[in-house]
C-alpha atoms as a PDB file:
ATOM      1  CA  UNK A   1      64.646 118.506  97.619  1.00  0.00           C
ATOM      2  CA  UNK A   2      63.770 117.130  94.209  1.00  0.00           C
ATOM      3  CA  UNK A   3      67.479 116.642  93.417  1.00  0.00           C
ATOM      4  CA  UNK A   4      68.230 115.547  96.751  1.00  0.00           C
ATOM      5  CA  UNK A   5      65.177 112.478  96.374  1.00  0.00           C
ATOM      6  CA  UNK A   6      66.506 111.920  92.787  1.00  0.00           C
ATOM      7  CA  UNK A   7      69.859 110.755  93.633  1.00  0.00           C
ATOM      8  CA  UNK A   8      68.638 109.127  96.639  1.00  0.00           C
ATOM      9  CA  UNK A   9      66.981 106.602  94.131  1.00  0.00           C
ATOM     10  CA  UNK A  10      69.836 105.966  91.887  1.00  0.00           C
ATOM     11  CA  UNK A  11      71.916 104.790  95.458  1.00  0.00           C
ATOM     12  CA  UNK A  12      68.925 102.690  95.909  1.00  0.00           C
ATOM     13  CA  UNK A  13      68.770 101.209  92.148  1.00  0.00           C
ATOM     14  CA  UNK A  14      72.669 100.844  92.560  1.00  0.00           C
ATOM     15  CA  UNK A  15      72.491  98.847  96.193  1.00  0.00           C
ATOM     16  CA  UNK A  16      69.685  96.425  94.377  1.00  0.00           C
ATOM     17  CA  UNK A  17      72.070  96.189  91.674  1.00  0.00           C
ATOM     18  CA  UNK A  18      75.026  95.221  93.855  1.00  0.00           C
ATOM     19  CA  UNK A  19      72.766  92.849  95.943  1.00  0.00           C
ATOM     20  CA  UNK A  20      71.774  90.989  92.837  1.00  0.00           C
ATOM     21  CA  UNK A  21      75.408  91.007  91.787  1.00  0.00           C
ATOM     22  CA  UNK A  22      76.643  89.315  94.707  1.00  0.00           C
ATOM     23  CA  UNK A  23      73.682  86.704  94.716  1.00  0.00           C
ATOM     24  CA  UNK A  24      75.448  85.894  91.198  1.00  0.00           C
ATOM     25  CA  UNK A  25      78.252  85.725  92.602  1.00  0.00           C
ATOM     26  CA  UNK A  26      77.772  83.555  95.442  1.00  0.00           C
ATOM     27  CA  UNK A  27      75.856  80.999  93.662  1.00  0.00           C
ATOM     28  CA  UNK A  28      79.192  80.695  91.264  1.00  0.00           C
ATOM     29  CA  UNK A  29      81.355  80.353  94.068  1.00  0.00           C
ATOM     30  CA  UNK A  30      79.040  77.724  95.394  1.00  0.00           C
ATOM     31  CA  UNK A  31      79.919  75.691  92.571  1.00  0.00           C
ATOM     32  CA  UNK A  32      83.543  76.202  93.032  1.00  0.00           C
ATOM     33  CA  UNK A  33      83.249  75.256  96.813  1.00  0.00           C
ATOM     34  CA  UNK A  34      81.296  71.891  96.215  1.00  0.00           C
ATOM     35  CA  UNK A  35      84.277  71.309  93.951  1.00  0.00           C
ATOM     36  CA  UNK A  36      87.149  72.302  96.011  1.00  0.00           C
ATOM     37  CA  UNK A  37      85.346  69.751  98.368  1.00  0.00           C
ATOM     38  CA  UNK A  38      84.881  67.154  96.160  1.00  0.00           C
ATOM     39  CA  UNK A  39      88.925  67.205  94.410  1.00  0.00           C
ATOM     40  CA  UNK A  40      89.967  67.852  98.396  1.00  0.00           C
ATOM     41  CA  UNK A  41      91.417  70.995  97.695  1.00  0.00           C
ATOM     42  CA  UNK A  42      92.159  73.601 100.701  1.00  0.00           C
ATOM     43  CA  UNK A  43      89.169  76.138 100.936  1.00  0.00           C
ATOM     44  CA  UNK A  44      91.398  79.065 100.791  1.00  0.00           C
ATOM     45  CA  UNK A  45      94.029  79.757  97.887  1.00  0.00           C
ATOM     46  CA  UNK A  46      95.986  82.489  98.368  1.00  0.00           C
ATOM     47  CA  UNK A  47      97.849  83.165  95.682  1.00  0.00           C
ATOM     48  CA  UNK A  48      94.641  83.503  93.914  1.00  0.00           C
ATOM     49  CA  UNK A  49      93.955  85.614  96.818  1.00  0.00           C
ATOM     50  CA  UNK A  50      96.839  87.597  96.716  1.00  0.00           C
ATOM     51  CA  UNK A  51      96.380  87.870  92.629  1.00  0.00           C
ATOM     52  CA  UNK A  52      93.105  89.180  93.062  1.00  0.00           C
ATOM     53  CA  UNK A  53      93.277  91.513  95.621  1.00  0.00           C
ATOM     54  CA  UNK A  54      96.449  93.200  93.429  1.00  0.00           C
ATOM     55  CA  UNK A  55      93.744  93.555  90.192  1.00  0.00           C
ATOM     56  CA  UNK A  56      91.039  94.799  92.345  1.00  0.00           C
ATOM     57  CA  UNK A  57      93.370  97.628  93.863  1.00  0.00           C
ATOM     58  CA  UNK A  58      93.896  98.530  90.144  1.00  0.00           C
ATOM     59  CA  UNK A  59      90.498  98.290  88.752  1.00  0.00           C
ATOM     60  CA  UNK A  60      89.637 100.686  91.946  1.00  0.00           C
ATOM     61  CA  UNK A  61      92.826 103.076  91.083  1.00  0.00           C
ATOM     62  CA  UNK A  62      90.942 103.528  87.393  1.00  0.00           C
ATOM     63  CA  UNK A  63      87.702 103.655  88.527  1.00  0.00           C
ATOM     64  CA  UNK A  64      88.745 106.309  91.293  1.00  0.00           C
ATOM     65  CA  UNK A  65      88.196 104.483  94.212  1.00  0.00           C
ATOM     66  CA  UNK A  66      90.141 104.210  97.303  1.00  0.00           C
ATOM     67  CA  UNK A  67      92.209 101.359  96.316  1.00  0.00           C
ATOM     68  CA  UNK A  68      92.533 100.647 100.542  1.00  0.00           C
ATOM     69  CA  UNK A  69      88.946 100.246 100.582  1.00  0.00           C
ATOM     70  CA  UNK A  70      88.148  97.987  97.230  1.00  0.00           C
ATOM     71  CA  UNK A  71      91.236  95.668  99.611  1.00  0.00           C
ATOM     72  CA  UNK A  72      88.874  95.191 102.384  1.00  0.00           C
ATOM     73  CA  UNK A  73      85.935  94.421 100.224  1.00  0.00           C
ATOM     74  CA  UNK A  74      87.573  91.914  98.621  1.00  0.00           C
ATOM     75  CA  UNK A  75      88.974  90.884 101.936  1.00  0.00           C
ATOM     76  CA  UNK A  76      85.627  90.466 103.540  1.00  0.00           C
ATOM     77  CA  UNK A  77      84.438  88.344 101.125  1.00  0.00           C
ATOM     78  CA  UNK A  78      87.824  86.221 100.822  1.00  0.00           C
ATOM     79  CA  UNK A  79      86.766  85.451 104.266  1.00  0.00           C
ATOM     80  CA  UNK A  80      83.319  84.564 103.661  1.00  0.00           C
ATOM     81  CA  UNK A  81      84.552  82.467 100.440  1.00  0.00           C
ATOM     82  CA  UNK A  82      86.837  80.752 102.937  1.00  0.00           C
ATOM     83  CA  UNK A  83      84.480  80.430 105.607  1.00  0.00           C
ATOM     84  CA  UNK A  84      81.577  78.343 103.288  1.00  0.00           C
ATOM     85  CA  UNK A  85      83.565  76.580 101.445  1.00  0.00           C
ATOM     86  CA  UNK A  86      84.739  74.989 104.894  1.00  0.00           C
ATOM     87  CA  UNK A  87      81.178  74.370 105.665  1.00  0.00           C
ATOM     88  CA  UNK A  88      80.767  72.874 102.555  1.00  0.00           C
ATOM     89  CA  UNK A  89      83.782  70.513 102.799  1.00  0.00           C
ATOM     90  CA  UNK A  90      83.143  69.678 106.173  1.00  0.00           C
ATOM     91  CA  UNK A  91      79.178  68.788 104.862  1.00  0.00           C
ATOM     92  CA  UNK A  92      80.639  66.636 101.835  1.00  0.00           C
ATOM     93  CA  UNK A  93      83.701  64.461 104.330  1.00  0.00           C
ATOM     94  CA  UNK A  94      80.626  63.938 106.594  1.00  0.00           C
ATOM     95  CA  UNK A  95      78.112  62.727 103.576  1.00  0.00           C
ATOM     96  CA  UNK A  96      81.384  60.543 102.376  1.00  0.00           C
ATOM     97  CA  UNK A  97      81.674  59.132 105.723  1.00  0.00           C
ATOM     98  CA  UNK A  98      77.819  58.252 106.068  1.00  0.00           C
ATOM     99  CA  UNK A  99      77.631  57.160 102.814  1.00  0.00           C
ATOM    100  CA  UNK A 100      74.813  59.656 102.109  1.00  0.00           C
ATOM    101  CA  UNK A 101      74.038  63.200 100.590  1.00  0.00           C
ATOM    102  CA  UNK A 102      75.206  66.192 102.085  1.00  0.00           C
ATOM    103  CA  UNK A 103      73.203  66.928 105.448  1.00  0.00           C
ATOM    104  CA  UNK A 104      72.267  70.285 105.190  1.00  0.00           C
ATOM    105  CA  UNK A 105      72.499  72.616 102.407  1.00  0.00           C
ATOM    106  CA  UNK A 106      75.383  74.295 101.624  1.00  0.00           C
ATOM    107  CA  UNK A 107      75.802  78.164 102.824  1.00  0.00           C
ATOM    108  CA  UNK A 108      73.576  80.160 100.254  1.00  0.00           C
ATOM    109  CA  UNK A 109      76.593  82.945 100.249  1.00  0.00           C
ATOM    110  CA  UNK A 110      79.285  81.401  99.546  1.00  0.00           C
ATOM    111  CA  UNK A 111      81.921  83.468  97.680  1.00  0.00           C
ATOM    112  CA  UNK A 112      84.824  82.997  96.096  1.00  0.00           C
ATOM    113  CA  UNK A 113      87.607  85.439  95.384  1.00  0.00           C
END
């Protein structure tokens, strides 16, 4: 049972790990969405997209994870990258057309790939 509780903490230090990690992350791809919106570029970019899914499916194959499964990881968050960065473009043509700061705050998850 000892051994059993034991690695049941390091999941738990490694999930508040990977939560923090992805906080960093979003707040990066924040930035990149308020500037996608500002130089009217298209939320979504997929050759980055398709570049990045190709080295995360290779970082997984050393690591030895299921290279299938790092794809629709990154894929989920592609789509939440996408997603934001929409909101946040659609926030920043509405400020530009009003003259006036953004009118809510931008999505606190955005991500980008």
């Amino acid at each position: 049972m000892a051994e059993l509780l034991s690695i049941r903490s390091s999941i738990d230090n490694i999930d508040a790990t990977l939560v923090f990690l992805l906080a960093e992350r979003f707040k990066a791809t924040q930035k990149v969405g308020f500037l996608k919106a500002t130089h009217r570029l298209p939320a979504g970019d997929p050759g980055r997209e398709t570049a990045q899914i190709a080295r995360l499916r290779r970082l997984a194959e050393e690591a030895h994870l299921d290279p299938a499964f790092a794809e629709k990881f990154l894929n989920f968050i592609i789509g939440e990258v996408i997603r934001h960065h929409e909101a946040i473009a659609e926030d920043h043509q509405a400020a530009e057309n009003n003259g006036s700061a953004a009118s809510r705050p931008a999505p606190s998850t955005a991500v980008d790939a």
